[in-house]
C-alpha atoms as a PDB file:
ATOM      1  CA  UNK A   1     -52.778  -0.544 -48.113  1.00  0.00           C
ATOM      2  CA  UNK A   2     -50.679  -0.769 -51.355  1.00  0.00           C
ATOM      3  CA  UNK A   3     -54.083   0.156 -53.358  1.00  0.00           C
ATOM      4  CA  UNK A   4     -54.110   3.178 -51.509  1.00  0.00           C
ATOM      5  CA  UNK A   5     -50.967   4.634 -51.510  1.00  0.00           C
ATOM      6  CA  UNK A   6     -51.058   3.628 -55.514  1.00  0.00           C
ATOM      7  CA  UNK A   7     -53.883   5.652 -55.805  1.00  0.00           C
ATOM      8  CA  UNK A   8     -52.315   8.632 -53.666  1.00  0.00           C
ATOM      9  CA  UNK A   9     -49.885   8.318 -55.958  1.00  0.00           C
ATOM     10  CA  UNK A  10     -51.570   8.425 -59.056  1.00  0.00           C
ATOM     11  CA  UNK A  11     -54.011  11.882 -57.697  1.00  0.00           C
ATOM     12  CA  UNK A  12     -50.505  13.178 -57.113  1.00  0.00           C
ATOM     13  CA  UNK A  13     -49.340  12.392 -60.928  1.00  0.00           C
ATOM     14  CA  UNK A  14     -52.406  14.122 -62.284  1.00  0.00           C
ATOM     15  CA  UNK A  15     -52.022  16.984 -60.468  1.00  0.00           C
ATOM     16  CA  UNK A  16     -48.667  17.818 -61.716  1.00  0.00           C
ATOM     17  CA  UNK A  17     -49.186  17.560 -65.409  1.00  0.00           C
ATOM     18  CA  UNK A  18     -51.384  20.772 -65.950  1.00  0.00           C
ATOM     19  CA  UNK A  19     -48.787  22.407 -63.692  1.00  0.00           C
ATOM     20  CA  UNK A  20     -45.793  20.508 -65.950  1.00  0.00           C
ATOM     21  CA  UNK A  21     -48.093  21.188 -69.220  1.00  0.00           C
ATOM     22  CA  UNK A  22     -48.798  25.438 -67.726  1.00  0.00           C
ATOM     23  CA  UNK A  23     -45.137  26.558 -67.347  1.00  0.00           C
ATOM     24  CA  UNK A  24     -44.342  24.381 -70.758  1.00  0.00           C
ATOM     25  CA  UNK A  25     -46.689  26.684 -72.570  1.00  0.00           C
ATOM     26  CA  UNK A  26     -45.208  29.669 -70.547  1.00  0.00           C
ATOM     27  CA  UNK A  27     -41.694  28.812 -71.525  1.00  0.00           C
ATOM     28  CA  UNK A  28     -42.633  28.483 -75.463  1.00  0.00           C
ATOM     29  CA  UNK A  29     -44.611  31.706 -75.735  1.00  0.00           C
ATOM     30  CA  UNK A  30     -41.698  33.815 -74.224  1.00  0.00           C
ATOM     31  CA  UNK A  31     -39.082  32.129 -76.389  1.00  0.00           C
ATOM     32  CA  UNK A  32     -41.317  33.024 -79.474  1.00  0.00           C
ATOM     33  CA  UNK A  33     -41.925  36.309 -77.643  1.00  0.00           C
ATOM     34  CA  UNK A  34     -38.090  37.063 -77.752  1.00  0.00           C
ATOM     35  CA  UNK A  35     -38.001  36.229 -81.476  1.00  0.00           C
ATOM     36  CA  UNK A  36     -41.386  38.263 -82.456  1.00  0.00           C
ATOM     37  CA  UNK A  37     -39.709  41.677 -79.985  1.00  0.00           C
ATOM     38  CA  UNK A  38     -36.464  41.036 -82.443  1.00  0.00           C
ATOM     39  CA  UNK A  39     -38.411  41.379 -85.497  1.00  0.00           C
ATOM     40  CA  UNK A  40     -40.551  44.666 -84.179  1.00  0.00           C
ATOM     41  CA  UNK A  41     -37.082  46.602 -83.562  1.00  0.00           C
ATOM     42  CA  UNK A  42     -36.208  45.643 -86.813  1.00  0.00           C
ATOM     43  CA  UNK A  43     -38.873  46.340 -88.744  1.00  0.00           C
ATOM     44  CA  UNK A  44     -39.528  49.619 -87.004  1.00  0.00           C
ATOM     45  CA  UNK A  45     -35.367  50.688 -87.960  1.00  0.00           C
ATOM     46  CA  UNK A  46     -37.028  49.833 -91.615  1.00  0.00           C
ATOM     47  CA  UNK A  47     -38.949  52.527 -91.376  1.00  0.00           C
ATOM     48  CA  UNK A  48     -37.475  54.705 -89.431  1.00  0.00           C
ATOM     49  CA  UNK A  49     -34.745  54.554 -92.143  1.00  0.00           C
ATOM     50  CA  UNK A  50     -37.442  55.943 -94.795  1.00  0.00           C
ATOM     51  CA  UNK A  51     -38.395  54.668 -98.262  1.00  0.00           C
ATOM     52  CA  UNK A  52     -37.274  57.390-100.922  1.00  0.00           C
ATOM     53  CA  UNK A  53     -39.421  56.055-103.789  1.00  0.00           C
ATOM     54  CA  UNK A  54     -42.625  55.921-100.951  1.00  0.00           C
ATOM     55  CA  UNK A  55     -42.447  58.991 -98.262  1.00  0.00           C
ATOM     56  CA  UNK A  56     -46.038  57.696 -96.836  1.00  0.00           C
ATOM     57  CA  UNK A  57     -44.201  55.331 -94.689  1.00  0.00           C
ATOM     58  CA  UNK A  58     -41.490  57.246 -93.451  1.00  0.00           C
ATOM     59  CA  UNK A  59     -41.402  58.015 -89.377  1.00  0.00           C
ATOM     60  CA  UNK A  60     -41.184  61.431 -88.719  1.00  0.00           C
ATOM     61  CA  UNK A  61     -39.300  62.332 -85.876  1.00  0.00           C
ATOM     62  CA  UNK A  62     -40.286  65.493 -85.180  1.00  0.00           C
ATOM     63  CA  UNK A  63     -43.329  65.191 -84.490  1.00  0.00           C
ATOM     64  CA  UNK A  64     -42.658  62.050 -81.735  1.00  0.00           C
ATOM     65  CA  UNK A  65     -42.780  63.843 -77.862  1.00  0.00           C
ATOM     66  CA  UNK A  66     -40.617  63.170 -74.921  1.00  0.00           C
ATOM     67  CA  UNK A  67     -43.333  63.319 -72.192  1.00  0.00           C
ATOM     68  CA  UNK A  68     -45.739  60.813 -73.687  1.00  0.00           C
ATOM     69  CA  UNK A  69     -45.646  57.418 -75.457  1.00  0.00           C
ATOM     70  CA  UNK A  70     -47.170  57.322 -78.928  1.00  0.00           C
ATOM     71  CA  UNK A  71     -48.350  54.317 -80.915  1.00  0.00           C
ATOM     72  CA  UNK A  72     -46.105  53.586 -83.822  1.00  0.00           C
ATOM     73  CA  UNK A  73     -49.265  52.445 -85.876  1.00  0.00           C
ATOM     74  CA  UNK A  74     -50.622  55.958 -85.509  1.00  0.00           C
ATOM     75  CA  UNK A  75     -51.032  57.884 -88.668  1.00  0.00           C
ATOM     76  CA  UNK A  76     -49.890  61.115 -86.942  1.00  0.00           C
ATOM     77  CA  UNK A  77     -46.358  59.920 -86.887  1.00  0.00           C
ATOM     78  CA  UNK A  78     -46.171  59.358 -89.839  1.00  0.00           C
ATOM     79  CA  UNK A  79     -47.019  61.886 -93.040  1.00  0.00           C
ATOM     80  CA  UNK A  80     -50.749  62.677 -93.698  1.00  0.00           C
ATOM     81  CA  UNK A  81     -52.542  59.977 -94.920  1.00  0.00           C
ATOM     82  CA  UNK A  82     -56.357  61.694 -94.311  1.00  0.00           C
ATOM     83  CA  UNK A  83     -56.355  59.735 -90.973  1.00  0.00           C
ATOM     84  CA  UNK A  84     -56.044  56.188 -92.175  1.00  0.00           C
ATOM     85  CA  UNK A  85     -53.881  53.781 -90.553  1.00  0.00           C
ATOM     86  CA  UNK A  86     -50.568  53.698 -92.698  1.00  0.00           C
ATOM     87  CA  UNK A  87     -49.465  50.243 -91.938  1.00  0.00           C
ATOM     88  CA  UNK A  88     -51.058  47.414 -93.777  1.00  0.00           C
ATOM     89  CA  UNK A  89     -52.019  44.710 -90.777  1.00  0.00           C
ATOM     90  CA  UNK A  90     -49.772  41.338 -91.723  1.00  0.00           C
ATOM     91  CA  UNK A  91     -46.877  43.752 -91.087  1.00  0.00           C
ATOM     92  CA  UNK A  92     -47.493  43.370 -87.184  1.00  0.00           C
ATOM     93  CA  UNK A  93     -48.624  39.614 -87.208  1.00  0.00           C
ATOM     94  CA  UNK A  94     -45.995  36.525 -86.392  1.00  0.00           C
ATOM     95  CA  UNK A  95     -44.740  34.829 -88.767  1.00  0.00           C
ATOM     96  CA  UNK A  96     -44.970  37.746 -91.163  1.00  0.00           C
ATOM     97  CA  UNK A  97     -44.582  35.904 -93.813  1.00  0.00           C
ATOM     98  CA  UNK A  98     -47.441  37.371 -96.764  1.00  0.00           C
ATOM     99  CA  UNK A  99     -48.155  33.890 -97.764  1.00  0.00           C
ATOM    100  CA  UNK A 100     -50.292  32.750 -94.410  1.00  0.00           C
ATOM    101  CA  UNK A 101     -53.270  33.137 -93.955  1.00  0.00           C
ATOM    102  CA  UNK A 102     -53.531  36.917 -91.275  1.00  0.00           C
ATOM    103  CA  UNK A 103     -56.292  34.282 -89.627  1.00  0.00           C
ATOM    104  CA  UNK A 104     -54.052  31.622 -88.859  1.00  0.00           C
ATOM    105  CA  UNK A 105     -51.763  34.103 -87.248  1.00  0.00           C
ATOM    106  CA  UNK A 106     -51.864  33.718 -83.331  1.00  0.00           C
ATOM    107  CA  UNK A 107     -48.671  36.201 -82.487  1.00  0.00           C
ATOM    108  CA  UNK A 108     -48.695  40.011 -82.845  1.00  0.00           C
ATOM    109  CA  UNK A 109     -46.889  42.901 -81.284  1.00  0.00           C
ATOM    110  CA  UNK A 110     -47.544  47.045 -80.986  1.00  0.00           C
ATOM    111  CA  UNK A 111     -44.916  49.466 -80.119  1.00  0.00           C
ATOM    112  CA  UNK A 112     -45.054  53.093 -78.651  1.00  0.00           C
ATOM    113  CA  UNK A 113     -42.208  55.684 -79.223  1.00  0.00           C
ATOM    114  CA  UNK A 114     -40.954  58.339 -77.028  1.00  0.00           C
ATOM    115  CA  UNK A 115     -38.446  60.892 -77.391  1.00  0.00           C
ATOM    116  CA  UNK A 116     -35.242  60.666 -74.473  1.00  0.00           C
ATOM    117  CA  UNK A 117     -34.408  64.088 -75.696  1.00  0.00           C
ATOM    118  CA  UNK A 118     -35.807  66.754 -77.126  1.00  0.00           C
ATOM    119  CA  UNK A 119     -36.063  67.214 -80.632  1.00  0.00           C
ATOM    120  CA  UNK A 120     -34.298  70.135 -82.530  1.00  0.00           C
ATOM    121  CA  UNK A 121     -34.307  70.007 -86.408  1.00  0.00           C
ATOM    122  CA  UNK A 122     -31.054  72.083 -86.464  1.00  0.00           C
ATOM    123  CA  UNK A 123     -29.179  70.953 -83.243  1.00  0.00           C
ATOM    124  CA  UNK A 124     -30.734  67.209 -82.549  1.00  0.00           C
ATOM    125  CA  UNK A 125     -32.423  66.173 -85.902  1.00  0.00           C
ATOM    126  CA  UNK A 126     -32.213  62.556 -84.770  1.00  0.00           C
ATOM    127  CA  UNK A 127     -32.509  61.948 -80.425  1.00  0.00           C
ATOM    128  CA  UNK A 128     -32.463  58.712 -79.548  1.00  0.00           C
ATOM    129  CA  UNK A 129     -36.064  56.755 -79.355  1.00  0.00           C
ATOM    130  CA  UNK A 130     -37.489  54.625 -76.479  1.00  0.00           C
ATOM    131  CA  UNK A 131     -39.602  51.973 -78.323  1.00  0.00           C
ATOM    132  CA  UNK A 132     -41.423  49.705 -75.879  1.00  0.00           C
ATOM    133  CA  UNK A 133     -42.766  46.702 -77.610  1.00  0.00           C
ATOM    134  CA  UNK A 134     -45.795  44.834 -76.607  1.00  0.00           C
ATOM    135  CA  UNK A 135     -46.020  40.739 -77.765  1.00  0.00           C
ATOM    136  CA  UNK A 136     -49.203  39.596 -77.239  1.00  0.00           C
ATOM    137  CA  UNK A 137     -51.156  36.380 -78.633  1.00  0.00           C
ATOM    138  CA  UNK A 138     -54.555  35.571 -79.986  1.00  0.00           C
ATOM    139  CA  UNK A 139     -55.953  32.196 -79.232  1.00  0.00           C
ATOM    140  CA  UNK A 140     -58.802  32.361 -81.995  1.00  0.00           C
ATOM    141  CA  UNK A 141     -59.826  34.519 -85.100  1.00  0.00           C
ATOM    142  CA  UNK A 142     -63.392  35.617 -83.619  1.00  0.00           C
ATOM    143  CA  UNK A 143     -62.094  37.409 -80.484  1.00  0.00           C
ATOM    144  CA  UNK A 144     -62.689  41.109 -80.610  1.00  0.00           C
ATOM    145  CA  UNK A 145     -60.242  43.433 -78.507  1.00  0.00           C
ATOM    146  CA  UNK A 146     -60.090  46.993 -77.803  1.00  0.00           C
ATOM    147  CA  UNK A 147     -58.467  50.039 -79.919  1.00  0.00           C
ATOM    148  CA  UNK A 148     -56.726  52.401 -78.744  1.00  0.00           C
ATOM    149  CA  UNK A 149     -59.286  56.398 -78.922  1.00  0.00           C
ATOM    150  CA  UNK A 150     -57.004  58.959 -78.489  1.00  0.00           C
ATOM    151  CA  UNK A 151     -60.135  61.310 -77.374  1.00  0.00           C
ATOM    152  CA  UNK A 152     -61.065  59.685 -74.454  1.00  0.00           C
ATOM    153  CA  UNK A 153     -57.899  57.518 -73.245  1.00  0.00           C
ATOM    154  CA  UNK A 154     -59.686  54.466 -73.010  1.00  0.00           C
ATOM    155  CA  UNK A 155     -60.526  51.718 -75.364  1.00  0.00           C
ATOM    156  CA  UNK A 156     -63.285  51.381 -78.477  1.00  0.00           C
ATOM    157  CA  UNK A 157     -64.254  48.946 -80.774  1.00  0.00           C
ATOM    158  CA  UNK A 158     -63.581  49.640 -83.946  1.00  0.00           C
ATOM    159  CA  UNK A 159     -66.199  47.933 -86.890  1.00  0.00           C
ATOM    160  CA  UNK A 160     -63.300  46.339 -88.653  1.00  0.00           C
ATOM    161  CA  UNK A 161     -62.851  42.564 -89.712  1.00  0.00           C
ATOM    162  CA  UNK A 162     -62.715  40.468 -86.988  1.00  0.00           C
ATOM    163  CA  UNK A 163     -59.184  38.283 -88.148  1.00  0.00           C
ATOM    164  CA  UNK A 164     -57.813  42.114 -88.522  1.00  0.00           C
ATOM    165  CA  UNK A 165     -58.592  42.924 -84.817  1.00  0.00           C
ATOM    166  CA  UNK A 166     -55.581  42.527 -82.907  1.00  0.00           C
ATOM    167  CA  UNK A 167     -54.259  43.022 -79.123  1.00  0.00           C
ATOM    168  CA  UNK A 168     -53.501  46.423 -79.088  1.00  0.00           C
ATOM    169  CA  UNK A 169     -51.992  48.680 -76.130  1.00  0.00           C
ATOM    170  CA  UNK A 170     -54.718  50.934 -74.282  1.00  0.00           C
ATOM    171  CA  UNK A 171     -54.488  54.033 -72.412  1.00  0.00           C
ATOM    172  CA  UNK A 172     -56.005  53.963 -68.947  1.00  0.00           C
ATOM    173  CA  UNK A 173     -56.094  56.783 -66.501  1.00  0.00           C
ATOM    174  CA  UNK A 174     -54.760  56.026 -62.724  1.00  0.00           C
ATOM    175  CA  UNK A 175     -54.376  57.985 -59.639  1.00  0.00           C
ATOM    176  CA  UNK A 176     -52.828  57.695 -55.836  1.00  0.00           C
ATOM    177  CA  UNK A 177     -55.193  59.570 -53.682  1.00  0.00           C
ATOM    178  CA  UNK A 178     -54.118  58.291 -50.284  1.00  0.00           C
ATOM    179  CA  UNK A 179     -53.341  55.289 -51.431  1.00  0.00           C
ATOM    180  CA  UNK A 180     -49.786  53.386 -50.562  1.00  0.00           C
ATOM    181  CA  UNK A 181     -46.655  54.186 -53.437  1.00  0.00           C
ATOM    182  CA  UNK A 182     -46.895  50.999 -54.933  1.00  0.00           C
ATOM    183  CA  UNK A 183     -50.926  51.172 -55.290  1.00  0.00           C
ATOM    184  CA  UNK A 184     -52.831  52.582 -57.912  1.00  0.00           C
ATOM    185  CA  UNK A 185     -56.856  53.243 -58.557  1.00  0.00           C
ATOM    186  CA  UNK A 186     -57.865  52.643 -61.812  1.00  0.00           C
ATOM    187  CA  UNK A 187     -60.351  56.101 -61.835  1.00  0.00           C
ATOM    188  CA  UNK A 188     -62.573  54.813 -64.717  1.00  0.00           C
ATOM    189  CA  UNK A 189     -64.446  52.338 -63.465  1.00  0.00           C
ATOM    190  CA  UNK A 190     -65.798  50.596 -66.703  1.00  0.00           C
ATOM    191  CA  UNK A 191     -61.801  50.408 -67.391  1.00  0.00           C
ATOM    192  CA  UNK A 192     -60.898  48.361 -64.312  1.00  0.00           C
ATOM    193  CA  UNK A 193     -61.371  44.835 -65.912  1.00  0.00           C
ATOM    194  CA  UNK A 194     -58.103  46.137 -68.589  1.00  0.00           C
ATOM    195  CA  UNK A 195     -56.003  45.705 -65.883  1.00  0.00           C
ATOM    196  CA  UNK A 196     -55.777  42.144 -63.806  1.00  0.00           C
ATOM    197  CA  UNK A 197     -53.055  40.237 -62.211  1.00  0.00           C
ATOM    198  CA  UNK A 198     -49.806  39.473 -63.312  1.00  0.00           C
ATOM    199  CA  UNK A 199     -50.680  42.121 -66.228  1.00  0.00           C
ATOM    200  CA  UNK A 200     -48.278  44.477 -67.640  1.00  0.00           C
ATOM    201  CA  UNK A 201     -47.972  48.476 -66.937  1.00  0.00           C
ATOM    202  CA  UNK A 202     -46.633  50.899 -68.584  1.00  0.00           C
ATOM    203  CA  UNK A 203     -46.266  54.309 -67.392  1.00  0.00           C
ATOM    204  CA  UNK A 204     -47.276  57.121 -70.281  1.00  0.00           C
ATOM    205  CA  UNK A 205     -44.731  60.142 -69.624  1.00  0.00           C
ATOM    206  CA  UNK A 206     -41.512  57.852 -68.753  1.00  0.00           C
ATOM    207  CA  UNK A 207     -42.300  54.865 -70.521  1.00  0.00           C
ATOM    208  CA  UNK A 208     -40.933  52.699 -66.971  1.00  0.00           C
ATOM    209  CA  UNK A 209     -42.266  49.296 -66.777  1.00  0.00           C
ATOM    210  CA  UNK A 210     -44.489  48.094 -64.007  1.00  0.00           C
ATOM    211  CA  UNK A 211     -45.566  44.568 -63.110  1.00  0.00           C
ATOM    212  CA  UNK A 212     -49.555  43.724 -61.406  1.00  0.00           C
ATOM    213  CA  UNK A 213     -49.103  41.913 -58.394  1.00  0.00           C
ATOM    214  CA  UNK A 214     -52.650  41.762 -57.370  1.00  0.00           C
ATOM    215  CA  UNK A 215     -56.083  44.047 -58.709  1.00  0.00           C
ATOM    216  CA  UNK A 216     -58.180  43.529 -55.237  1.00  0.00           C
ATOM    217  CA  UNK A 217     -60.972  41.830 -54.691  1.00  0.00           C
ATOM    218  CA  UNK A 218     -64.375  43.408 -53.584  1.00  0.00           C
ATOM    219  CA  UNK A 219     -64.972  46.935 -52.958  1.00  0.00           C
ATOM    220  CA  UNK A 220     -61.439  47.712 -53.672  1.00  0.00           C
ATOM    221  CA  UNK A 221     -61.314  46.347 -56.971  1.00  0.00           C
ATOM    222  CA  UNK A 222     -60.514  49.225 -58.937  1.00  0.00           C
ATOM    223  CA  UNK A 223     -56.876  49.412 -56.942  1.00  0.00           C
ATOM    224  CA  UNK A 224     -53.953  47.457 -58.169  1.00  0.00           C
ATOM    225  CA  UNK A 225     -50.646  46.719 -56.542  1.00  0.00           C
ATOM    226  CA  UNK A 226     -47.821  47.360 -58.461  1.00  0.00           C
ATOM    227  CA  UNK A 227     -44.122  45.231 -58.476  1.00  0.00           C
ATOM    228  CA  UNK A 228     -42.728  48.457 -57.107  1.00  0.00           C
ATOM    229  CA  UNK A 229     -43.416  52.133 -55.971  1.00  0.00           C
ATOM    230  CA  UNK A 230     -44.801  54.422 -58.705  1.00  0.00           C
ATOM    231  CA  UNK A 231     -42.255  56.705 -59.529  1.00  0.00           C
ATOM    232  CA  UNK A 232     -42.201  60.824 -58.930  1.00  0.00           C
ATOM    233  CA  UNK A 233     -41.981  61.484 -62.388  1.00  0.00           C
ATOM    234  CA  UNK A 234     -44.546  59.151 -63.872  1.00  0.00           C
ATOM    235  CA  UNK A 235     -47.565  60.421 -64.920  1.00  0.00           C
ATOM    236  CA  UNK A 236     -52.033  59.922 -64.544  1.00  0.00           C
ATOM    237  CA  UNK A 237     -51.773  57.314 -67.569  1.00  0.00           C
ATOM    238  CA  UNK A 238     -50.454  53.680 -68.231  1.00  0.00           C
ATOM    239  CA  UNK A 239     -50.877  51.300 -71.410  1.00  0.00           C
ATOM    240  CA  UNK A 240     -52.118  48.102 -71.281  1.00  0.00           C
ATOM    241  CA  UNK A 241     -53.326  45.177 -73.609  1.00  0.00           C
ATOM    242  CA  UNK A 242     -56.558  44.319 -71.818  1.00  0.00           C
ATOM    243  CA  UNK A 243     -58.031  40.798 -72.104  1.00  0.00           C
ATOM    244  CA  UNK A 244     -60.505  40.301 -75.260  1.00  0.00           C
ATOM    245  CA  UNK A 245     -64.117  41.536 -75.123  1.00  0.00           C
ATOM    246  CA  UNK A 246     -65.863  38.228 -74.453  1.00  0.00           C
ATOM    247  CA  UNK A 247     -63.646  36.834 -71.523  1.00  0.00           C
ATOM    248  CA  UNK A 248     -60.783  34.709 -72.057  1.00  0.00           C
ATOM    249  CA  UNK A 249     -56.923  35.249 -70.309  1.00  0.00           C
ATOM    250  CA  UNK A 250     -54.601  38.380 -70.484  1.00  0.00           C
ATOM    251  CA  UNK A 251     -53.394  38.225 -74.071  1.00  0.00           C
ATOM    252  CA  UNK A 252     -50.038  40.354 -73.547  1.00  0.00           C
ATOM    253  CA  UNK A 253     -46.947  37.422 -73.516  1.00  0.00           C
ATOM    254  CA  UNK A 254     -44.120  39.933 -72.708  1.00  0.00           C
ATOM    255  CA  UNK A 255     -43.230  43.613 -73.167  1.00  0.00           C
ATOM    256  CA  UNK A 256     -40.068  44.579 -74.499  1.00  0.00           C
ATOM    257  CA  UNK A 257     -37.964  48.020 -74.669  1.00  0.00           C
ATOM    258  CA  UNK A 258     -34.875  49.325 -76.633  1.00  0.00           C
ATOM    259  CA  UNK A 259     -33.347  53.049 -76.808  1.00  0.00           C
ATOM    260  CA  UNK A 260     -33.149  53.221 -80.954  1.00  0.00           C
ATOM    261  CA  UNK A 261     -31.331  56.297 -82.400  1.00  0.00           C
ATOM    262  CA  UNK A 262     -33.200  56.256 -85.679  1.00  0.00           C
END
């Protein structure tokens, strides 16, 4: 009798530590989540603020939108630079300190801008700025993810170095036809493994912030179900940081979002 229930209780000790060991891990990454989101606003103030011996880096305003999100890393935001991206990689890696190794790196964040009012280089030279900021983690060097193709909305490869390949925000195009208002189809279908449970939404046109409850199983696995109803004003396209190419777990720890009058 005493053999068994010690051996009841022993099955029940196991079971606990990968729960106990789980939401440990979960409570770590968001605290370094928090600290990595802190460092994005401030960085992207730095250049917002503008470098008067080096105009290359310098955001301009004018030509962010207030009905779309845009990536911050995107070269049209910034002053020509023949399309290359202007922001050298370590600057978006955690720690970002120069001196370690960009491989060794296993924290990174994005951020897209919006306008909250319109833009007027006379009246409103500066409106204020919704940044939303995306912390996301990468387990090991030879995982490839998905860049952002502003032609098609969804997601490409890009033939870049592998350590330099980073978990990056995606746009993904969604619809409600006849479906409930906290529901949405995902309408490309090769797109529909971007988006999974407990992911991360974000609407394109408001920027609002939308929590996966569930993407169905079976024949219905293209709809998701959302933390809340889809708003009236939001729009046919959300970002997301899908999982890498080759399998592995959601990389996206936490999104973030700050009104920034640059």
């Amino acid at each position: 009798m005493s053999i068994g229930v010690l051996s009841v209780g022993m099955i029940f000790i196991a079971g606990v530590f990968p729960v106990a060991i789980y939401f440990s891990t979960v409570s770590t990454e968001r605290t370094i989540a928090a600290v990595v989101a802190d460092e994005a606003f401030a960085k992207i103030r730095i250049y917002a603020e503008g470098d008067p011996n080096d105009s290359m880096d310098d955001i301009d305003v004018g030509k962010l939108e207030d009905d779309r999100l845009q990536d911050f890393n995107d070269a049209n935001i910034f002053p020509a630079t023949d399309g290359n991206k202007p922001i050298e990689p370590n600057e978006f890696a955690y720690p970002s300190d120069p001196n370690i190794n960009l491989k060794r790196k296993q924290y990174y964040w994005s951020a897209l801008c919006r306008l909250t009012e319109e833009y007027d280089s006379d009246t409103n030279p500066n409106p204020p700025v919704q940044v939303t900021v995306f912390v996301s983690r990468k387990v090991a060097p030879h995982l490839r993810y998905y860049e952002p193709d502003a032609n098609t909305g969804g997601g490409v490869d890009w033939p870049i170095p592998e350590y330099t390949n980073r978990p990056v925000p995606v746009k993904v195009e969604v619809g409600q036809p006849g479906l409930r208002d906290n529901e949405l189809r995902i309408d490309d279908s090769r797109e529909k493994n971007f988006i999974n449970d407990g992911y991360t939404i974000v609407d394109d046109e408001t920027g609002r912030i939308y929590r996966v409850l569930e993407r169905y199983p079976g024949n219905n696995d293209d709809i998701i179900l959302l933390d809340k109803d889809w708003c009236e004003d939001c729009g046919d396209e959300v970002w997301v940081v899908p999982p890498p190419k080759n399998g592995s777990r959601g990389p996206c720890i936490a999104v973030y979002q700050r009104v920034i009058q640059f």
